[in-house]
C-alpha atoms as a PDB file:
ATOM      1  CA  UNK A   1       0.669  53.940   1.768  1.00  0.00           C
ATOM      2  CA  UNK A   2      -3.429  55.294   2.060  1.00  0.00           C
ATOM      3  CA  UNK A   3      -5.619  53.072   2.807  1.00  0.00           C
ATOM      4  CA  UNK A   4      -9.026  54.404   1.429  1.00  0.00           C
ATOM      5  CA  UNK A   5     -12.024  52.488   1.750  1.00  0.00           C
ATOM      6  CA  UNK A   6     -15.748  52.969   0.891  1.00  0.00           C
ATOM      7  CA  UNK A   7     -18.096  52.206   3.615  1.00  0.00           C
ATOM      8  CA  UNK A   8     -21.132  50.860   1.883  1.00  0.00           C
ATOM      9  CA  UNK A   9     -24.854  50.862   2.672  1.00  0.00           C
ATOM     10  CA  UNK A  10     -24.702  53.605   4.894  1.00  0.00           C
ATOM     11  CA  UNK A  11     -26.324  56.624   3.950  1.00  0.00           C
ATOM     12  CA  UNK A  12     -25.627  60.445   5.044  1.00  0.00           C
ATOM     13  CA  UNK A  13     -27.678  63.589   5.040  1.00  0.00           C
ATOM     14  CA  UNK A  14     -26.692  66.371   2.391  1.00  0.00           C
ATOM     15  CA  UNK A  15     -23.643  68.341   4.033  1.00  0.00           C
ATOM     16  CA  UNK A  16     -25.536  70.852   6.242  1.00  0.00           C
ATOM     17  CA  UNK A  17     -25.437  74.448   5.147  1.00  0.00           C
ATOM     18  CA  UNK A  18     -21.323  75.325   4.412  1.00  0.00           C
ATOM     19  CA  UNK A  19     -20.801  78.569   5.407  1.00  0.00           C
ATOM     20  CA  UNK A  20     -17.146  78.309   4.889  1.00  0.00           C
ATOM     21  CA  UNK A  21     -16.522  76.491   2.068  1.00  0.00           C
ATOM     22  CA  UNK A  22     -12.931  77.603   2.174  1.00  0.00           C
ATOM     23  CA  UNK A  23     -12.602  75.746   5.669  1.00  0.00           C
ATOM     24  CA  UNK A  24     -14.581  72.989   4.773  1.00  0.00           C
ATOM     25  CA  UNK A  25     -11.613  72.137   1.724  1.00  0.00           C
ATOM     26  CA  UNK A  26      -8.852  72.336   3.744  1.00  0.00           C
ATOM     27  CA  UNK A  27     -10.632  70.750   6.383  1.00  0.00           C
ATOM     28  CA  UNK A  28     -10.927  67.632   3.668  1.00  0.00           C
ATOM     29  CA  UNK A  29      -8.815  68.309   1.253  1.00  0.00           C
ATOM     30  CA  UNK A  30      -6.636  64.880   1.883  1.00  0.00           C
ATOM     31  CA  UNK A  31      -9.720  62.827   2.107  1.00  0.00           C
ATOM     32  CA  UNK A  32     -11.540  64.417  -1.707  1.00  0.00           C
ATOM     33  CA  UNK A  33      -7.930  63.773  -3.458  1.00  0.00           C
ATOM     34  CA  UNK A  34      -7.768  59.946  -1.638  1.00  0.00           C
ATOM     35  CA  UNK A  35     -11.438  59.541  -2.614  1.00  0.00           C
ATOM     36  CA  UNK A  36     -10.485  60.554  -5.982  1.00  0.00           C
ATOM     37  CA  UNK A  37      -7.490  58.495  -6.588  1.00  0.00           C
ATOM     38  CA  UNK A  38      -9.450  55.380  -5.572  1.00  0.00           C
ATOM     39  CA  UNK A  39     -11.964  56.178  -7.924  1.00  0.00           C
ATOM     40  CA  UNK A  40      -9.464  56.097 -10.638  1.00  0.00           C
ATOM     41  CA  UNK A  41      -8.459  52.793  -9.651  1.00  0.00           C
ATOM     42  CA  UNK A  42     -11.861  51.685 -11.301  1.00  0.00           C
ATOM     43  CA  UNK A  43     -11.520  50.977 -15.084  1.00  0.00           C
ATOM     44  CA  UNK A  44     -14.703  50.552 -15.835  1.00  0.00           C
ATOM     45  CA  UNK A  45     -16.589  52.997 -13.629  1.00  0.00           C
ATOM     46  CA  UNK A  46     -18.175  56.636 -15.046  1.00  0.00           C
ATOM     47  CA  UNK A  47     -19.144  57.523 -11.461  1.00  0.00           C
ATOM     48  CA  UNK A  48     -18.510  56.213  -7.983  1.00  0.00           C
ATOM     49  CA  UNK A  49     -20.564  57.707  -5.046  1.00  0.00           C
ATOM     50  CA  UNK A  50     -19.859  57.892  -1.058  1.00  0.00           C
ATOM     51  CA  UNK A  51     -21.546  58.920   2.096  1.00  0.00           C
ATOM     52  CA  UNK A  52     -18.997  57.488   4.442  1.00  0.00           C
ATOM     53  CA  UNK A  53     -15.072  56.146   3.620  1.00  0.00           C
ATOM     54  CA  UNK A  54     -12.615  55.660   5.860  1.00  0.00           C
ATOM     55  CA  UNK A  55      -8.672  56.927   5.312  1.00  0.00           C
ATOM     56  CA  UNK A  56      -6.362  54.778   7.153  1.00  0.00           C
ATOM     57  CA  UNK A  57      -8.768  53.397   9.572  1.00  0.00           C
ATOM     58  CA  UNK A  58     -10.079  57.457  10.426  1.00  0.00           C
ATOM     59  CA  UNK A  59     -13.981  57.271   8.936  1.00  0.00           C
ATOM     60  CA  UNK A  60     -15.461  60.196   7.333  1.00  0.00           C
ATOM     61  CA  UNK A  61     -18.928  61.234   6.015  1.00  0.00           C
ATOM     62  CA  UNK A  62     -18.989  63.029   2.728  1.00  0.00           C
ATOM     63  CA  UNK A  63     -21.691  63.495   0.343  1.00  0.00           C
ATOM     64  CA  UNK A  64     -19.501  63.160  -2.407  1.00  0.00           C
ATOM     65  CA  UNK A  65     -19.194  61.512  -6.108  1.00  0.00           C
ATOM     66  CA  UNK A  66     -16.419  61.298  -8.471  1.00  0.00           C
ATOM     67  CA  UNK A  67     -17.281  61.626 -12.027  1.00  0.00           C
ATOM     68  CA  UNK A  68     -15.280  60.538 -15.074  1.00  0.00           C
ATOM     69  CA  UNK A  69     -15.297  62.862 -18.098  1.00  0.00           C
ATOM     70  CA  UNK A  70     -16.158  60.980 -21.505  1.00  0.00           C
ATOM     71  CA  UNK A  71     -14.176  63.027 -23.461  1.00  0.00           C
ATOM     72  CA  UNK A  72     -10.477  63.004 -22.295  1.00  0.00           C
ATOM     73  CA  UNK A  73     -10.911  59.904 -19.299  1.00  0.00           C
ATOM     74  CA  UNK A  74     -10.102  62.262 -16.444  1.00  0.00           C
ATOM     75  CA  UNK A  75     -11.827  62.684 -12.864  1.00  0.00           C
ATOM     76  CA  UNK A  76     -13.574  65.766 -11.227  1.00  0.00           C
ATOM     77  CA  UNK A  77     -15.070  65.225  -7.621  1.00  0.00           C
ATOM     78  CA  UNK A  78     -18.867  66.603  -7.034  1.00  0.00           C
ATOM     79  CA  UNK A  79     -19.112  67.909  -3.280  1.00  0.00           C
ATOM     80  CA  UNK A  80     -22.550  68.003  -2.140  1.00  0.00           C
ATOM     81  CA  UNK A  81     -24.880  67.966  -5.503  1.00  0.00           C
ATOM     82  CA  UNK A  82     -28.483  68.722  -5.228  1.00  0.00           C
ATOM     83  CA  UNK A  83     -30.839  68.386  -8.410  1.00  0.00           C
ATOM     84  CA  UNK A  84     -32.652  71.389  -8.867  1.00  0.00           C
ATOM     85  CA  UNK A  85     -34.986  70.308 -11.714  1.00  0.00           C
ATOM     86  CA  UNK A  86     -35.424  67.925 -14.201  1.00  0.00           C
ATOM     87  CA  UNK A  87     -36.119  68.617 -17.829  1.00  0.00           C
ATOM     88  CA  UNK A  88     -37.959  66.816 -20.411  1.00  0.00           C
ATOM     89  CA  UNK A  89     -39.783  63.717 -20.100  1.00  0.00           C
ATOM     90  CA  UNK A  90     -38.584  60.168 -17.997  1.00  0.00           C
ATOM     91  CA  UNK A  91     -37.315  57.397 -20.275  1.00  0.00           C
ATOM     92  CA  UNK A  92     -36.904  53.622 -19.079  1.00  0.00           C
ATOM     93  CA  UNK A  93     -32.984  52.739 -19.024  1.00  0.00           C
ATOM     94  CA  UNK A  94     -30.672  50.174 -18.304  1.00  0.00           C
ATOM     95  CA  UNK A  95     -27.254  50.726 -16.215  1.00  0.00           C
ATOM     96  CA  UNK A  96     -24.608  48.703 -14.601  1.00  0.00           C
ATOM     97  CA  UNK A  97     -23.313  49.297 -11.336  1.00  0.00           C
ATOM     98  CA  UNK A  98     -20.295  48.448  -9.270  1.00  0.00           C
ATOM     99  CA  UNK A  99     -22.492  47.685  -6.716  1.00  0.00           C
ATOM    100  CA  UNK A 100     -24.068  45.129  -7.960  1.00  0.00           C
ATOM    101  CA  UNK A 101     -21.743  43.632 -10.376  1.00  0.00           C
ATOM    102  CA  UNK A 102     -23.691  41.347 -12.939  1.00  0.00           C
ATOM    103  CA  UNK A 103     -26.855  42.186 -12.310  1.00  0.00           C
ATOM    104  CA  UNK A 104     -28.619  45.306 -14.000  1.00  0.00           C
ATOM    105  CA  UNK A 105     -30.754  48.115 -12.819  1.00  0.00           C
ATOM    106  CA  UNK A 106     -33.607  49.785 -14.488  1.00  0.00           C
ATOM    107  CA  UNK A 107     -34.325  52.800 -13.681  1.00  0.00           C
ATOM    108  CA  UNK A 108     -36.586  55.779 -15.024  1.00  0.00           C
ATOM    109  CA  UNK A 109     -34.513  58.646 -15.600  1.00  0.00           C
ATOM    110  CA  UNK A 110     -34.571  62.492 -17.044  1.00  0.00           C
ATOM    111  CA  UNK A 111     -33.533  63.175 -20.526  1.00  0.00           C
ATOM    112  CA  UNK A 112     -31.494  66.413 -18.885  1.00  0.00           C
ATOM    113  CA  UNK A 113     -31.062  68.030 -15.476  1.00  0.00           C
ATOM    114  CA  UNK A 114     -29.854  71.070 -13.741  1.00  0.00           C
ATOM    115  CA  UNK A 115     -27.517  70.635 -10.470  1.00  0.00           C
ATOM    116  CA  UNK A 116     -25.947  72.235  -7.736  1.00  0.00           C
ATOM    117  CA  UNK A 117     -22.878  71.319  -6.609  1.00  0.00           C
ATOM    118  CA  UNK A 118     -18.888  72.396  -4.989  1.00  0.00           C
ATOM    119  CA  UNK A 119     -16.178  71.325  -7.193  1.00  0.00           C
ATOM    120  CA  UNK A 120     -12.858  69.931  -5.711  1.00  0.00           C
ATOM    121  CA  UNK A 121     -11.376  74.068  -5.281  1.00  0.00           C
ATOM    122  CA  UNK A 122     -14.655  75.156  -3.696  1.00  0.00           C
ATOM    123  CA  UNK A 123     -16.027  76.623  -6.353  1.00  0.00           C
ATOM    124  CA  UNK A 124     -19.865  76.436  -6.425  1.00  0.00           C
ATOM    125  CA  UNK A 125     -21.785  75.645  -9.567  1.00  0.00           C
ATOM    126  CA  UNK A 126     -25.474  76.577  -9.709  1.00  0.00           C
ATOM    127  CA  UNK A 127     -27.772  75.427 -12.097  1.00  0.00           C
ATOM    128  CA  UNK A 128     -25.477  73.207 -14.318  1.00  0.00           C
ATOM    129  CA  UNK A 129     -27.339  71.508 -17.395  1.00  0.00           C
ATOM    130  CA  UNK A 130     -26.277  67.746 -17.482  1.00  0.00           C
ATOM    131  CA  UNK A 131     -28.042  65.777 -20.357  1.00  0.00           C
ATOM    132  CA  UNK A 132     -27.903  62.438 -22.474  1.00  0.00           C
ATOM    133  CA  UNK A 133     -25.360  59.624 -21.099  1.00  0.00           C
ATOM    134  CA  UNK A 134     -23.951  62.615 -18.135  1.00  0.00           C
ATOM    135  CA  UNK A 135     -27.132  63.335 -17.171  1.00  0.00           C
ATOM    136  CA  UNK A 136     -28.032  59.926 -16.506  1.00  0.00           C
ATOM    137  CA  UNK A 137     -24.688  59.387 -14.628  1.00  0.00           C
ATOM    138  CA  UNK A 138     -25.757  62.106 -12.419  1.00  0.00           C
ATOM    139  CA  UNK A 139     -28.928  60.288 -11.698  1.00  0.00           C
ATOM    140  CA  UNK A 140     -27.743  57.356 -10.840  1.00  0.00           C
ATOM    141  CA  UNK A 141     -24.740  58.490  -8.272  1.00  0.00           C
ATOM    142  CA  UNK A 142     -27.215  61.158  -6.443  1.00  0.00           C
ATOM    143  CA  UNK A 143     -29.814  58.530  -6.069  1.00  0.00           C
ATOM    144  CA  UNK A 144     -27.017  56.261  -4.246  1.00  0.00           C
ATOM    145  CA  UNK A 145     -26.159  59.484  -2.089  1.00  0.00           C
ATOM    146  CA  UNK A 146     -29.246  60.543  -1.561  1.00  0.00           C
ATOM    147  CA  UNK A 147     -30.441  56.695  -0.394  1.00  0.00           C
ATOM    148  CA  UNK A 148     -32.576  56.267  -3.191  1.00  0.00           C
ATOM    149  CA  UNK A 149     -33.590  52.120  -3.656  1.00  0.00           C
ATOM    150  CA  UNK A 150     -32.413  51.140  -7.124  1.00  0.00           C
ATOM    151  CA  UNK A 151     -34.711  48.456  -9.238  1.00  0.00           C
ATOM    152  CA  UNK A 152     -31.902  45.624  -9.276  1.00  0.00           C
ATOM    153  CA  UNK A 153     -32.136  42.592 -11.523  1.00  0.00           C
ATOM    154  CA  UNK A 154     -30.663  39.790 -12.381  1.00  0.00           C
ATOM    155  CA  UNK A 155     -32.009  40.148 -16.204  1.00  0.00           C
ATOM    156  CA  UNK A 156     -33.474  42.849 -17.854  1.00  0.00           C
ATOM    157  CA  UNK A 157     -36.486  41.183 -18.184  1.00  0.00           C
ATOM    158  CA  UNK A 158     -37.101  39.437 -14.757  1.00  0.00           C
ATOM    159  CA  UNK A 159     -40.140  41.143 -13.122  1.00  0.00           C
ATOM    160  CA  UNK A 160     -39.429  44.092 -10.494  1.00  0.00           C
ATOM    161  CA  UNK A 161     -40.161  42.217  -6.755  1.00  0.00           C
ATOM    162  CA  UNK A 162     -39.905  44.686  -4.077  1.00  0.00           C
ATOM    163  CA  UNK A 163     -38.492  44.229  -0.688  1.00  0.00           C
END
């Protein structure tokens, strides 16, 4: 049996320049699908992001998130996103996050966005429009990739005290 684990609070640059995308999936290939499965082990996640995991004790770094679809439950894996813009104005919203389980973040976030990403076959996708509920999603896993310090609370209303 896999053992796949998530490394956490270690953060990776974005994957630098893939020439050969090709070679780069069947380089990894084992390690997206694990990633993948694992996420699916989480019932009530959306998104789960990772910079470094480790398959059967071998560690990895890959900027990588899995993202649940809304409409029919399954999972895609997003290799590498970047956000190329943002669109409309920043709205004040609450989220939950499997890393820190009851507790809540607020966060400003973009009513839409456009992204570019791999998918799972190495198939690039430029300029993708995510908006509403997705969008935010997209937000939130790409700031944990990218490092980004959520606003964590213990209540929605306790006052933001930075570290």
């Amino acid at each position: 049996m896999k053992k796949f684990e998530i490394i956490p609070n270690e953060q990776t640059p974005r994957v630098p320049d893939i020439d050969d995308v090709e070679l780069f999936m069947i380089q990894n290939i084992q390690k997206l699908v694990a990633f993948k499965e694992y996420a699916k082990t989480k019932d009530n996640a959306v998104g789960l992001a990772a910079n470094q995991c480790s398959l059967n004790g071998e560690r990895f770094m890959i900027r990588v998130f899995a993202l649940r679809n809304l409409q029919d439950k399954s999972w895609s894996l997003i290799i590498d996103p970047v956000i190329t813009e943002y669109i409309g104005i920043k709205e004040i919203k609450v989220e939950s996050c499997l890393t820190w389980k009851e507790q809540v973040i607020v966060a400003e976030r973009s009513r839409g966005l456009y992204v570019t990403y791999y998918d799972e076959n190495g198939k690039e996708h430029i300029m993708e429009l995510h908006k509403g509920f997705e969008g935010q999603i997209w937000q939130h896993e790409i700031n944990h990739l990218d490092g980004i310090e959520e606003d964590v609370r213990i209540t929605f209303t306790e006052p933001l005290v930075k570290k």
